[in-house]
PDB file of N, CA and C in Angstrom:
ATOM      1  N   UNK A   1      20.237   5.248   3.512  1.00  0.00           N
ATOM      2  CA  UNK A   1      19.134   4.319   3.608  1.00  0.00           C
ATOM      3  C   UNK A   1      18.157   4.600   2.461  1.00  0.00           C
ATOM      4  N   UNK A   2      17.418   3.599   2.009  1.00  0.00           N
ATOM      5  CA  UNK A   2      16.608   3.665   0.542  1.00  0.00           C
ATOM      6  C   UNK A   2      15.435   3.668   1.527  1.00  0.00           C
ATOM      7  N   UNK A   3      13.890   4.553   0.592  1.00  0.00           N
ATOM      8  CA  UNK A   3      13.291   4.397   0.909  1.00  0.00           C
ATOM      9  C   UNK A   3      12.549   3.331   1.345  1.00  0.00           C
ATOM     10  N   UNK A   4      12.613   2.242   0.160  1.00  0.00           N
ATOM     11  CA  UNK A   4      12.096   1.310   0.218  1.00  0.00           C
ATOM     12  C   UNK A   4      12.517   0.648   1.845  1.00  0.00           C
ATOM     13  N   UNK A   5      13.595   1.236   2.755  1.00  0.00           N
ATOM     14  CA  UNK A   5      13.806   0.540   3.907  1.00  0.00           C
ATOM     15  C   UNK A   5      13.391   1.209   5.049  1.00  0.00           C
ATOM     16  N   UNK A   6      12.254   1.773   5.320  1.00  0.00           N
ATOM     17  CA  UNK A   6      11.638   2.943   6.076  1.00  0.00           C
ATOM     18  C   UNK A   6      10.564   2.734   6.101  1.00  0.00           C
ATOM     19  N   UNK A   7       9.765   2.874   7.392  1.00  0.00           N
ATOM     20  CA  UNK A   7       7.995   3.008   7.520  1.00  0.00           C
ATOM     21  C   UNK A   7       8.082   4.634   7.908  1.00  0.00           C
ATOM     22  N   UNK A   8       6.879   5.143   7.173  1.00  0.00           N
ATOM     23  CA  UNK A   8       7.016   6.590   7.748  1.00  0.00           C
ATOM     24  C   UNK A   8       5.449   6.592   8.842  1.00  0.00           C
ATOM     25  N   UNK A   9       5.635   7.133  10.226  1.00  0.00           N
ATOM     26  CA  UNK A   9       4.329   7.578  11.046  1.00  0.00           C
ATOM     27  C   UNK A   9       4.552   8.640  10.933  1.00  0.00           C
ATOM     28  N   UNK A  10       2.828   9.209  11.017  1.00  0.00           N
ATOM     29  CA  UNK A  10       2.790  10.660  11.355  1.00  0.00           C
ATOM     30  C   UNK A  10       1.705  10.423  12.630  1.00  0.00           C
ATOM     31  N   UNK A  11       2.142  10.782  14.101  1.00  0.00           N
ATOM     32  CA  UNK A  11       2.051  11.230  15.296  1.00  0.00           C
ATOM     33  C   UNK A  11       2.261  12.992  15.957  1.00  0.00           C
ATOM     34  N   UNK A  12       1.202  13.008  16.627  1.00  0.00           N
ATOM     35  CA  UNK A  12       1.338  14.560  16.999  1.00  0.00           C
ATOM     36  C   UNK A  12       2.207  15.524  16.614  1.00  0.00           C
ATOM     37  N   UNK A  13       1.876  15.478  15.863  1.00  0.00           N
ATOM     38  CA  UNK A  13       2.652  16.789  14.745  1.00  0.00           C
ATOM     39  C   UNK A  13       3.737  16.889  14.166  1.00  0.00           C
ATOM     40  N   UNK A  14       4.372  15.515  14.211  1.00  0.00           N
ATOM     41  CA  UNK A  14       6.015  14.877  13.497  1.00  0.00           C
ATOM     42  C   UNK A  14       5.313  14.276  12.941  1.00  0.00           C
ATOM     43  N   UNK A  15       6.609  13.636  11.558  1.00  0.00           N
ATOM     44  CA  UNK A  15       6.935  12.615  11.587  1.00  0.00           C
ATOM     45  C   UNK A  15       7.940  11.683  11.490  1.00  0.00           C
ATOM     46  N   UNK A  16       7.747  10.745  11.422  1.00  0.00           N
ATOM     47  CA  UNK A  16       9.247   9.822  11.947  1.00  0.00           C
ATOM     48  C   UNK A  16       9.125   8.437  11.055  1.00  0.00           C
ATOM     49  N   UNK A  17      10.566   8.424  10.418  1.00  0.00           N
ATOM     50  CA  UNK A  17      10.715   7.110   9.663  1.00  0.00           C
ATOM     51  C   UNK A  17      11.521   6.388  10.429  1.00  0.00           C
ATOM     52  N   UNK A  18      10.892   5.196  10.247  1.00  0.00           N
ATOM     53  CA  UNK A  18      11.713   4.163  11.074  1.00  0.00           C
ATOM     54  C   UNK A  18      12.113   3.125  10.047  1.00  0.00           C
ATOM     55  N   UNK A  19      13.850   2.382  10.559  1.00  0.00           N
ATOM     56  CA  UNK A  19      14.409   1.778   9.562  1.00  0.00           C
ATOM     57  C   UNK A  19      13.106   0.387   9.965  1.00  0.00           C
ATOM     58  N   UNK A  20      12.837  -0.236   8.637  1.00  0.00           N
ATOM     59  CA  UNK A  20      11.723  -1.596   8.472  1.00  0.00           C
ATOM     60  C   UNK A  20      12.227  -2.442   9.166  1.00  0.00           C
ATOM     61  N   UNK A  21      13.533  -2.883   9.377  1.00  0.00           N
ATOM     62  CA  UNK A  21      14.112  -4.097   9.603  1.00  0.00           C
ATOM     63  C   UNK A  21      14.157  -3.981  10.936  1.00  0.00           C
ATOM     64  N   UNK A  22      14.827  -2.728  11.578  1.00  0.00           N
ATOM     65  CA  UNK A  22      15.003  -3.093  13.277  1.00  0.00           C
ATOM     66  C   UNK A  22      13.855  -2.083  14.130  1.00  0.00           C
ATOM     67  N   UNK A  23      13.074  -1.200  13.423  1.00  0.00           N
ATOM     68  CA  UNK A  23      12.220  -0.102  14.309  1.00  0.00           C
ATOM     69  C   UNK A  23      13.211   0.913  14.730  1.00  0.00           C
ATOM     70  N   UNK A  24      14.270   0.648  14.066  1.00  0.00           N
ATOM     71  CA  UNK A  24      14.790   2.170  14.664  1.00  0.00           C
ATOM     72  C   UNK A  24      14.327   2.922  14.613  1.00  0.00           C
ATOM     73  N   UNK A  25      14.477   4.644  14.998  1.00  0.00           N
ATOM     74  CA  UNK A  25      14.467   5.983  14.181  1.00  0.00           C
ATOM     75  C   UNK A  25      15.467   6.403  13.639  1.00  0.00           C
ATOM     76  N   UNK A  26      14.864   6.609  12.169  1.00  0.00           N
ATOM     77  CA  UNK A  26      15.925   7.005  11.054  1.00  0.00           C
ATOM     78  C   UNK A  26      16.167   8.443  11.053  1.00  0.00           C
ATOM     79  N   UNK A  27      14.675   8.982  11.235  1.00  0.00           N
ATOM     80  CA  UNK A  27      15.015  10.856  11.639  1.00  0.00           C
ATOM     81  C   UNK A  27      13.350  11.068  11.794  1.00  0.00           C
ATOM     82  N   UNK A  28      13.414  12.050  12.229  1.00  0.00           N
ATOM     83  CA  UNK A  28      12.209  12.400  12.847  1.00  0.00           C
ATOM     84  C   UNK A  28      11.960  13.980  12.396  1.00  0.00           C
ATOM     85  N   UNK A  29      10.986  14.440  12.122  1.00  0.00           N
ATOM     86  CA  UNK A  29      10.462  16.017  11.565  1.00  0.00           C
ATOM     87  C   UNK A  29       9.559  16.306  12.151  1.00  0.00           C
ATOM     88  N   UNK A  30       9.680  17.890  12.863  1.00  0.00           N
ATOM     89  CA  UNK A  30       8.384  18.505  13.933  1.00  0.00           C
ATOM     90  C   UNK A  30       7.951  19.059  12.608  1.00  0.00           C
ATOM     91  N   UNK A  31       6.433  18.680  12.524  1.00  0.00           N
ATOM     92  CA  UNK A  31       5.821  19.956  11.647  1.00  0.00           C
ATOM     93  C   UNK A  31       4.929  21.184  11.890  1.00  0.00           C
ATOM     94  N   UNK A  32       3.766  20.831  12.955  1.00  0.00           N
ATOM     95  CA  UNK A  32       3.564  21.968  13.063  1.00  0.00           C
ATOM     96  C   UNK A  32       2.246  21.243  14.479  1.00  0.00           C
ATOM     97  N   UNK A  33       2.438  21.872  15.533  1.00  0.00           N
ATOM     98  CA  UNK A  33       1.081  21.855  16.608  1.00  0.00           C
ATOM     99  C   UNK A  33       1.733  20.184  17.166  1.00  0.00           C
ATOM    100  N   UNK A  34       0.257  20.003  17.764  1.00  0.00           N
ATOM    101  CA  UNK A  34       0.567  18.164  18.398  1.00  0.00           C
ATOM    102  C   UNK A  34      -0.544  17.471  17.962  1.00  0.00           C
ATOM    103  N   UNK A  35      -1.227  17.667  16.663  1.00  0.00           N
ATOM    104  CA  UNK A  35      -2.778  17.506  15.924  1.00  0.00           C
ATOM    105  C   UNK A  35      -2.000  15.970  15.165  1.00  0.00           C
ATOM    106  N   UNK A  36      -3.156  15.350  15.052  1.00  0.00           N
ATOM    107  CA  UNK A  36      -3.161  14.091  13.855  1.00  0.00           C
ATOM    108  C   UNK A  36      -2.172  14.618  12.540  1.00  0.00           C
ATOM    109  N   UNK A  37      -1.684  13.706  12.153  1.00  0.00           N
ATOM    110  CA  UNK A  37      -1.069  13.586  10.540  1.00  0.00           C
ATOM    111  C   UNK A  37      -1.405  12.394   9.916  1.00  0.00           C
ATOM    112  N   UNK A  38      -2.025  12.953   8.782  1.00  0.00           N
ATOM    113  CA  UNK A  38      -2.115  12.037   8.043  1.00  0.00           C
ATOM    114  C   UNK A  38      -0.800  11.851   6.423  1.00  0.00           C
ATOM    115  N   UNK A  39      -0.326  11.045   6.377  1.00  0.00           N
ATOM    116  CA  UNK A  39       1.161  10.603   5.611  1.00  0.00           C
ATOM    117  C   UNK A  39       0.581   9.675   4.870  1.00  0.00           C
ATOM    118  N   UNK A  40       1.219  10.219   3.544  1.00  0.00           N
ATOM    119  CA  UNK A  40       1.556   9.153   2.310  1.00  0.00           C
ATOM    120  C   UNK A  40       2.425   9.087   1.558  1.00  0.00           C
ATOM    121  N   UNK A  41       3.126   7.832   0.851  1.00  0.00           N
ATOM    122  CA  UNK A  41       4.284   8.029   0.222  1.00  0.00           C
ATOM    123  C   UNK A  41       4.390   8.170  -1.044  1.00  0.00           C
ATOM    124  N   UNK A  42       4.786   8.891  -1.748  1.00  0.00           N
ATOM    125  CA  UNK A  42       4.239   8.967  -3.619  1.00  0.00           C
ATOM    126  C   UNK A  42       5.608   9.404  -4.515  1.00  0.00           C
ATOM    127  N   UNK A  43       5.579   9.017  -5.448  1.00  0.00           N
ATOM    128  CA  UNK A  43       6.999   9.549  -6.240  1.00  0.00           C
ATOM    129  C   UNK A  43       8.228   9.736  -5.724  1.00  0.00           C
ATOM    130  N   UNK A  44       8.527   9.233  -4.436  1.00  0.00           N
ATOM    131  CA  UNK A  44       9.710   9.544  -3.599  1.00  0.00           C
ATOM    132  C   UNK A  44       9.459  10.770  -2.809  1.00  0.00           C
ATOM    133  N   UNK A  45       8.641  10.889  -2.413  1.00  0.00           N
ATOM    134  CA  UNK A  45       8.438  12.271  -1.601  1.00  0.00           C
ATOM    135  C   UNK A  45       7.227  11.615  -0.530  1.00  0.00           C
ATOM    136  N   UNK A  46       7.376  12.040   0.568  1.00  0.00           N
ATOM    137  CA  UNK A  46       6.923  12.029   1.534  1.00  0.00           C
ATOM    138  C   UNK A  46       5.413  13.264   1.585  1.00  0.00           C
ATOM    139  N   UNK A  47       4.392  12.972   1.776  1.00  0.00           N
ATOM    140  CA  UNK A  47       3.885  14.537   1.736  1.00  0.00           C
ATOM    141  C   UNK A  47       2.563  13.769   3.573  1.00  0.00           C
ATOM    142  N   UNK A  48       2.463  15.202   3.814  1.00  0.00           N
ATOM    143  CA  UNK A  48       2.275  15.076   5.227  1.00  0.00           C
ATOM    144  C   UNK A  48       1.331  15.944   5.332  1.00  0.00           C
ATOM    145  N   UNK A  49      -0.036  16.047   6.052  1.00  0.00           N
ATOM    146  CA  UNK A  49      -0.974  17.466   6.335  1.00  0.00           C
ATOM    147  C   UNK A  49      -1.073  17.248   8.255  1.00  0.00           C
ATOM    148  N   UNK A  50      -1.293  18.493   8.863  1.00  0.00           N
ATOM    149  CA  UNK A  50      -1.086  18.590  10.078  1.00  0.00           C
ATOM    150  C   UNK A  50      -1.644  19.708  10.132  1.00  0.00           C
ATOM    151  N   UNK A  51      -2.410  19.737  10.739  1.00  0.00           N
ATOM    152  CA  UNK A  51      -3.568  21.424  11.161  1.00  0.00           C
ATOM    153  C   UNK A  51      -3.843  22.101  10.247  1.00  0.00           C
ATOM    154  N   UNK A  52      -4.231  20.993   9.282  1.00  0.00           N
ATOM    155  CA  UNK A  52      -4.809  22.489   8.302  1.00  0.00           C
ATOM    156  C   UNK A  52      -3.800  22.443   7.132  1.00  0.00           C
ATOM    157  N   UNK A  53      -2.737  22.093   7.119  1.00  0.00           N
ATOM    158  CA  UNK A  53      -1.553  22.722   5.773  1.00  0.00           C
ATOM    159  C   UNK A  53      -0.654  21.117   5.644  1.00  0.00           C
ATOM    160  N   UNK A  54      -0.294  21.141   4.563  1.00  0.00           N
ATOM    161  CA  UNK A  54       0.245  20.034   3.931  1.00  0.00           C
ATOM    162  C   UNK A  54       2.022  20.524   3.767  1.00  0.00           C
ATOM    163  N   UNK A  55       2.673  19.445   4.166  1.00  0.00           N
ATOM    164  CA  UNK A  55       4.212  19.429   3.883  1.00  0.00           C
ATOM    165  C   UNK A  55       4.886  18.679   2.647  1.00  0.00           C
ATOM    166  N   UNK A  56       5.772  18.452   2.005  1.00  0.00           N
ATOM    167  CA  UNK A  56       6.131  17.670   1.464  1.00  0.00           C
ATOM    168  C   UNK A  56       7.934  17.665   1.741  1.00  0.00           C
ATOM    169  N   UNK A  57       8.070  16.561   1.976  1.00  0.00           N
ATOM    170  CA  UNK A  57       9.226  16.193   3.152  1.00  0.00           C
ATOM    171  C   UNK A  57      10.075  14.845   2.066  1.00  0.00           C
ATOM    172  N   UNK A  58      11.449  15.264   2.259  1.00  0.00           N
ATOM    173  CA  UNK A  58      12.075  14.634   1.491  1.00  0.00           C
ATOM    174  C   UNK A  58      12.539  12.946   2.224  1.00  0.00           C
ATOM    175  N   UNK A  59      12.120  11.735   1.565  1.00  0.00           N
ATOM    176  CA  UNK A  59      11.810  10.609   2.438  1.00  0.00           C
ATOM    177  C   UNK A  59      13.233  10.417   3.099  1.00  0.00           C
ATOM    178  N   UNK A  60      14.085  10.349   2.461  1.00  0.00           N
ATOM    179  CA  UNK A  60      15.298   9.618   3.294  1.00  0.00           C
ATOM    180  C   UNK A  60      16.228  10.318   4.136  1.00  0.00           C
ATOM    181  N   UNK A  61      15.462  12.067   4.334  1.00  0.00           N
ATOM    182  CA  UNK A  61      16.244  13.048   5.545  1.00  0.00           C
ATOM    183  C   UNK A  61      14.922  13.035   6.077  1.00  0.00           C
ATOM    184  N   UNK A  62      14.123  13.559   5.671  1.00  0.00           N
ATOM    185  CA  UNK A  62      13.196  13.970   6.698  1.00  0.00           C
ATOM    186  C   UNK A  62      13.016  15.908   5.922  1.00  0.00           C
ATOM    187  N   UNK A  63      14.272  15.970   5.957  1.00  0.00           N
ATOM    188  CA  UNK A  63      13.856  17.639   4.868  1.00  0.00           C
ATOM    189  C   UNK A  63      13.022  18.175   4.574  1.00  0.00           C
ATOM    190  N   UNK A  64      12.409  18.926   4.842  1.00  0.00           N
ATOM    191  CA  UNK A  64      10.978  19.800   4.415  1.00  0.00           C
ATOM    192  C   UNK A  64      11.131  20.240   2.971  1.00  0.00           C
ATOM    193  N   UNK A  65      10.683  19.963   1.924  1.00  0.00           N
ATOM    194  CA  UNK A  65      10.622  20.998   0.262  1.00  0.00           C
ATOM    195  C   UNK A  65      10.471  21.730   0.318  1.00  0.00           C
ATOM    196  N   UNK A  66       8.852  21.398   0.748  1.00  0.00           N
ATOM    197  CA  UNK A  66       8.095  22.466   0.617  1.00  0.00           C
ATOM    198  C   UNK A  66       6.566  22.248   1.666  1.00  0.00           C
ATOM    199  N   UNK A  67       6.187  23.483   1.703  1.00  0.00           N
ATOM    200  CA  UNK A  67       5.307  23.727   2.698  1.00  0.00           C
ATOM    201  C   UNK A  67       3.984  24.750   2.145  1.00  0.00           C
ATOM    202  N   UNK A  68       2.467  24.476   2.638  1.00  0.00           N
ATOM    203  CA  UNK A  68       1.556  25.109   2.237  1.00  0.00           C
ATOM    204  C   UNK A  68       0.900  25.225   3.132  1.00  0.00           C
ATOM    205  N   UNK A  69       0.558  26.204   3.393  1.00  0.00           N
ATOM    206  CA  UNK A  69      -0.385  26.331   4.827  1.00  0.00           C
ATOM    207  C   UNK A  69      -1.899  26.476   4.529  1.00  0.00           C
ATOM    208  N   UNK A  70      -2.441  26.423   3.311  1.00  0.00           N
ATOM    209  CA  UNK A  70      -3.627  25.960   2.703  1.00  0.00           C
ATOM    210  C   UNK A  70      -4.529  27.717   3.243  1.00  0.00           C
ATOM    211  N   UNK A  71      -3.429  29.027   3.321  1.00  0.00           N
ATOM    212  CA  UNK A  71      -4.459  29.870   4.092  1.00  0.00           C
ATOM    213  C   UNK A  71      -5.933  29.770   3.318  1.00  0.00           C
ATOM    214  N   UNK A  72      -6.291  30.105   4.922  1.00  0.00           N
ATOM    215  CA  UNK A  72      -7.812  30.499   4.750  1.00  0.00           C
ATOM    216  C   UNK A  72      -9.299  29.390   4.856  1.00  0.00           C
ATOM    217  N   UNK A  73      -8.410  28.395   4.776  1.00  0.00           N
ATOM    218  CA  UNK A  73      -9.361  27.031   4.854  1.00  0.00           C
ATOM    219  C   UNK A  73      -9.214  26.421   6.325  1.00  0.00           C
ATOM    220  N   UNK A  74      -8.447  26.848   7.551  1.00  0.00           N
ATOM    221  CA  UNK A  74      -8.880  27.020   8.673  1.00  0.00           C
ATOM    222  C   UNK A  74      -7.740  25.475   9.248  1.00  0.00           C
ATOM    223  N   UNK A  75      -8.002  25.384  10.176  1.00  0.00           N
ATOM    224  CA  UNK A  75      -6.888  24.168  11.023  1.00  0.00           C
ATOM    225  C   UNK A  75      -7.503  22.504  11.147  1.00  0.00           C
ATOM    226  N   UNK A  76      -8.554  22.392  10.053  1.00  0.00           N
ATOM    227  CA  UNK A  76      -8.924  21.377  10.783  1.00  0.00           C
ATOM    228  C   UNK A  76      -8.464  20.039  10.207  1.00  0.00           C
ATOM    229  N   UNK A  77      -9.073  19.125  10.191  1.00  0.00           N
ATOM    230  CA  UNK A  77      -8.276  17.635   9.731  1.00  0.00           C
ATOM    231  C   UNK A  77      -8.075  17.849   8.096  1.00  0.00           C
ATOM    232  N   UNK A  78      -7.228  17.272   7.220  1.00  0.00           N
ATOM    233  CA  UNK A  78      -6.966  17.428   5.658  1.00  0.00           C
ATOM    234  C   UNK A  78      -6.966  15.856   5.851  1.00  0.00           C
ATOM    235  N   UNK A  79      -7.410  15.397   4.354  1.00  0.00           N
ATOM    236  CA  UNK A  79      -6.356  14.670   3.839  1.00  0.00           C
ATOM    237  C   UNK A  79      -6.300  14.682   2.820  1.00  0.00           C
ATOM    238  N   UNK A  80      -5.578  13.579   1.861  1.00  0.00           N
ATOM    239  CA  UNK A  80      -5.259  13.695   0.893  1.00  0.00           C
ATOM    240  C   UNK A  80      -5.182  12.191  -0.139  1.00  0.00           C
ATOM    241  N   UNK A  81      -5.769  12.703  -1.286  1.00  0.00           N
ATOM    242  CA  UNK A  81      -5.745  11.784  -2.403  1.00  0.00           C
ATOM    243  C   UNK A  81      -4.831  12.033  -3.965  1.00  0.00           C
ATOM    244  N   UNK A  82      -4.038  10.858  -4.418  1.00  0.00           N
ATOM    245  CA  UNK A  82      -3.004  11.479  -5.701  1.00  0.00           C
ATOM    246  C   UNK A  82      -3.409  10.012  -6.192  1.00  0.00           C
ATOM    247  N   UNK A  83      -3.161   9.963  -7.290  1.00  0.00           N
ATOM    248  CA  UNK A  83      -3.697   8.964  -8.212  1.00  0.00           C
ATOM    249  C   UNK A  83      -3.046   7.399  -8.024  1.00  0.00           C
ATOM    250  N   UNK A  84      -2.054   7.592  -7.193  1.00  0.00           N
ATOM    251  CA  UNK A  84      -1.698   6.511  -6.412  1.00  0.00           C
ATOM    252  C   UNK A  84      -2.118   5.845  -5.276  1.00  0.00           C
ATOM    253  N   UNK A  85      -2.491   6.684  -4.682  1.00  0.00           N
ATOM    254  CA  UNK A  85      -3.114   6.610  -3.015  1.00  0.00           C
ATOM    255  C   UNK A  85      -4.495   7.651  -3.020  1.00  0.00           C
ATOM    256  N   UNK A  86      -5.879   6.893  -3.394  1.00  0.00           N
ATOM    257  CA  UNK A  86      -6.848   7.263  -3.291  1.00  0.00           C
ATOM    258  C   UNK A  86      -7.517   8.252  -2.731  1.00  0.00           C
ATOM    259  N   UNK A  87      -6.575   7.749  -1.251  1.00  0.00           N
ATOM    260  CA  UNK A  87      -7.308   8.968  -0.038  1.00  0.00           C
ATOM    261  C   UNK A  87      -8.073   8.047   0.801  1.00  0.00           C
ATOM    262  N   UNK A  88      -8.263   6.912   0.800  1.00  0.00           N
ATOM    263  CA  UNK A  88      -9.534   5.716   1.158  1.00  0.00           C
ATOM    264  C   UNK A  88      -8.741   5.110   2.671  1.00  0.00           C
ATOM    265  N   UNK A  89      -7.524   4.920   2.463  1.00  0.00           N
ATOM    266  CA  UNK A  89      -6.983   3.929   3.874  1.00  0.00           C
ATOM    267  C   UNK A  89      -7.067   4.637   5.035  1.00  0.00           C
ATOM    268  N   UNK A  90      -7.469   6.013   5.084  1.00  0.00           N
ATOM    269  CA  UNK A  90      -7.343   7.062   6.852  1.00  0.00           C
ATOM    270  C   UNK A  90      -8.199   6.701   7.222  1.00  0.00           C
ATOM    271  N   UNK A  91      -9.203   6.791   6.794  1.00  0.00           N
ATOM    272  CA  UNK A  91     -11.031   7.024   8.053  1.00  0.00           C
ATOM    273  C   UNK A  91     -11.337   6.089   9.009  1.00  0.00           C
ATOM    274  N   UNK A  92     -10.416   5.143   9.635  1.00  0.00           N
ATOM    275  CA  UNK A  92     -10.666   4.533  10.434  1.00  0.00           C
ATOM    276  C   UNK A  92      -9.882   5.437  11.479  1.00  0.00           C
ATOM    277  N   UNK A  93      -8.271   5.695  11.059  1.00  0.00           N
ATOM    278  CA  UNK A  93      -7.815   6.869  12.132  1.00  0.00           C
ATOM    279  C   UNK A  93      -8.047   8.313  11.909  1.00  0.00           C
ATOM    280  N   UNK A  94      -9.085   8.542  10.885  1.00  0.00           N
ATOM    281  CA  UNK A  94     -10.144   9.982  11.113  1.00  0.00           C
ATOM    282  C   UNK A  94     -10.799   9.823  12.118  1.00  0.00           C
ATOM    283  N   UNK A  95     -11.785   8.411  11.863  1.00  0.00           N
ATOM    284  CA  UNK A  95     -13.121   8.320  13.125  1.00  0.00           C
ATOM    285  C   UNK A  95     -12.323   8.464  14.347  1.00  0.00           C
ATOM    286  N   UNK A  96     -11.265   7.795  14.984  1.00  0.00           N
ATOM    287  CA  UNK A  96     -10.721   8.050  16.301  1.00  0.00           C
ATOM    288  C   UNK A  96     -10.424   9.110  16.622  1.00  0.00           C
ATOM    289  N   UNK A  97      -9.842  10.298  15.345  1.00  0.00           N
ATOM    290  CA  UNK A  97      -9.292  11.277  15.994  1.00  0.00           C
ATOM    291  C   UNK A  97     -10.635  12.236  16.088  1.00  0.00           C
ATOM    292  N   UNK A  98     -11.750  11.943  15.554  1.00  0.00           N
ATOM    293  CA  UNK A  98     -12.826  12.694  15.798  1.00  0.00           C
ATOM    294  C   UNK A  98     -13.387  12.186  16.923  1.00  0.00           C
ATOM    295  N   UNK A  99     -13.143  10.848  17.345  1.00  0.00           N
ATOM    296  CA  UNK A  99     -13.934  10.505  18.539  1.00  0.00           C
ATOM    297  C   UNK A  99     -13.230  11.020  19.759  1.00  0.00           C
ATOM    298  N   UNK A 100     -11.920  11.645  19.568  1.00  0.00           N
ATOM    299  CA  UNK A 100     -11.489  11.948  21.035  1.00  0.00           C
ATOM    300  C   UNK A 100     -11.609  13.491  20.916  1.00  0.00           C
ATOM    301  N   UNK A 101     -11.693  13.822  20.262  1.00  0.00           N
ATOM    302  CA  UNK A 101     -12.409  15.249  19.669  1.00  0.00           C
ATOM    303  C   UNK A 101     -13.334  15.676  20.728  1.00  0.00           C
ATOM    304  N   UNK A 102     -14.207  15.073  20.131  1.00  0.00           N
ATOM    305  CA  UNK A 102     -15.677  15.072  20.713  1.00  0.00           C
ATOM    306  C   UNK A 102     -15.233  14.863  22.158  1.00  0.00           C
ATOM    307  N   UNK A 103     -15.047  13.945  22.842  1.00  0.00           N
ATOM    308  CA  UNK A 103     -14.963  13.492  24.021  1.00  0.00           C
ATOM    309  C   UNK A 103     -14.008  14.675  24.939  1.00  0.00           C
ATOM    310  N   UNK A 104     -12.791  15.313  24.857  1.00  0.00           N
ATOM    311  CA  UNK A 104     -12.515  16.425  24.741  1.00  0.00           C
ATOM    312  C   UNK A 104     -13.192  17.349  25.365  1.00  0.00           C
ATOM    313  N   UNK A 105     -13.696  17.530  24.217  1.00  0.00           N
ATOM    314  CA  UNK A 105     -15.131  19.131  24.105  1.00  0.00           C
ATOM    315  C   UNK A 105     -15.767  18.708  25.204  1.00  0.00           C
ATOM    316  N   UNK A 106     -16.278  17.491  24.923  1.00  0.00           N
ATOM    317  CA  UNK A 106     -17.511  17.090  26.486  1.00  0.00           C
ATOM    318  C   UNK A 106     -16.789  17.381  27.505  1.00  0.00           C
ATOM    319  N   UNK A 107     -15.619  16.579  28.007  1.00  0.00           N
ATOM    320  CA  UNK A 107     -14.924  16.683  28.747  1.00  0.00           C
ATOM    321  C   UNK A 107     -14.664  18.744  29.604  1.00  0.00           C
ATOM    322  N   UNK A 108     -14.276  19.374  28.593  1.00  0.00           N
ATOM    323  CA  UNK A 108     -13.946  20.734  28.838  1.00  0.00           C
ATOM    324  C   UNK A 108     -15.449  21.476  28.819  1.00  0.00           C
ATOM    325  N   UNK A 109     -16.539  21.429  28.243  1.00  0.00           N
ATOM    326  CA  UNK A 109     -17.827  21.636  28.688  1.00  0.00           C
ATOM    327  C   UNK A 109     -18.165  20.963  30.161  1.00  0.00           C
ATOM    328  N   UNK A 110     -18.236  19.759  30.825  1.00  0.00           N
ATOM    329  CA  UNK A 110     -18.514  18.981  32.007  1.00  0.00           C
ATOM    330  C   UNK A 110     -17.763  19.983  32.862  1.00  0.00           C
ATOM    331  N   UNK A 111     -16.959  19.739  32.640  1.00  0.00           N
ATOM    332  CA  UNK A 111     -15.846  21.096  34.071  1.00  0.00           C
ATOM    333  C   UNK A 111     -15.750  22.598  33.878  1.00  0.00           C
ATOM    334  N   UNK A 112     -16.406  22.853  32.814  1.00  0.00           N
ATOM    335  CA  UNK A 112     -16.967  24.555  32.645  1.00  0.00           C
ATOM    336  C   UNK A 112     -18.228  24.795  33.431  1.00  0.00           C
ATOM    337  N   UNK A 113     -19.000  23.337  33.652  1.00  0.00           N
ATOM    338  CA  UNK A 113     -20.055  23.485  34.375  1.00  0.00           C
ATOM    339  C   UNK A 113     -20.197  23.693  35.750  1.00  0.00           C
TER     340      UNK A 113
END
């Protein structure tokens, strides 16, 4: 399968290309936790961040390259900008994943009480 025939999601800590035409799953990759991913597609490579550390995943297996765990800069949301893809199209599914964040915390504070 060519890339060009694949949507890639990144969902709780996979991700998964699906063939364009029918929604199949083409293959699917655990990367790391059950946290947001944010995915973009660039030069034929897939690259992926998930708690903190960035993957770069080969598009038409799913294959991991390569992997960076960004030590020391801690688990929290990444993303990412390459001169193709700005970095600009996430922050609408940043704001959500910060809004259930928050709600969360309240949530586990309310019943600590």
């Amino acid at each position: 399968m060519k890339t060009s025939e694949l949507i890639f999601v990144g969902i709780k800590g996979s991700v998964i290309a699906l063939d364009r035409a029918t929604g199949q799953e083409a293959w699917s990759t655990s990367l790391k936790g059950m946290d947001f991913v944010n995915v973009i597609l660039e030069d034929e490579k897939v690259l992926a961040t998930c708690c903190g550390e960035i993957f770069c995943l080969e598009p038409t297996s799913g294959r991991v390259l390569w992997h960076n765990p960004l030590k020391g800069f801690g688990r929290g949301l990444a993303t990412m900008a390459t001169e193709l893809n700005p970095g600009n199209c996430t922050w609408p599914a940043l704001a959500q994943k910060h809004r259930s964040d928050e709600a969360a915390s309240a949530a586990a504070a309310s019943a600590a009480v």
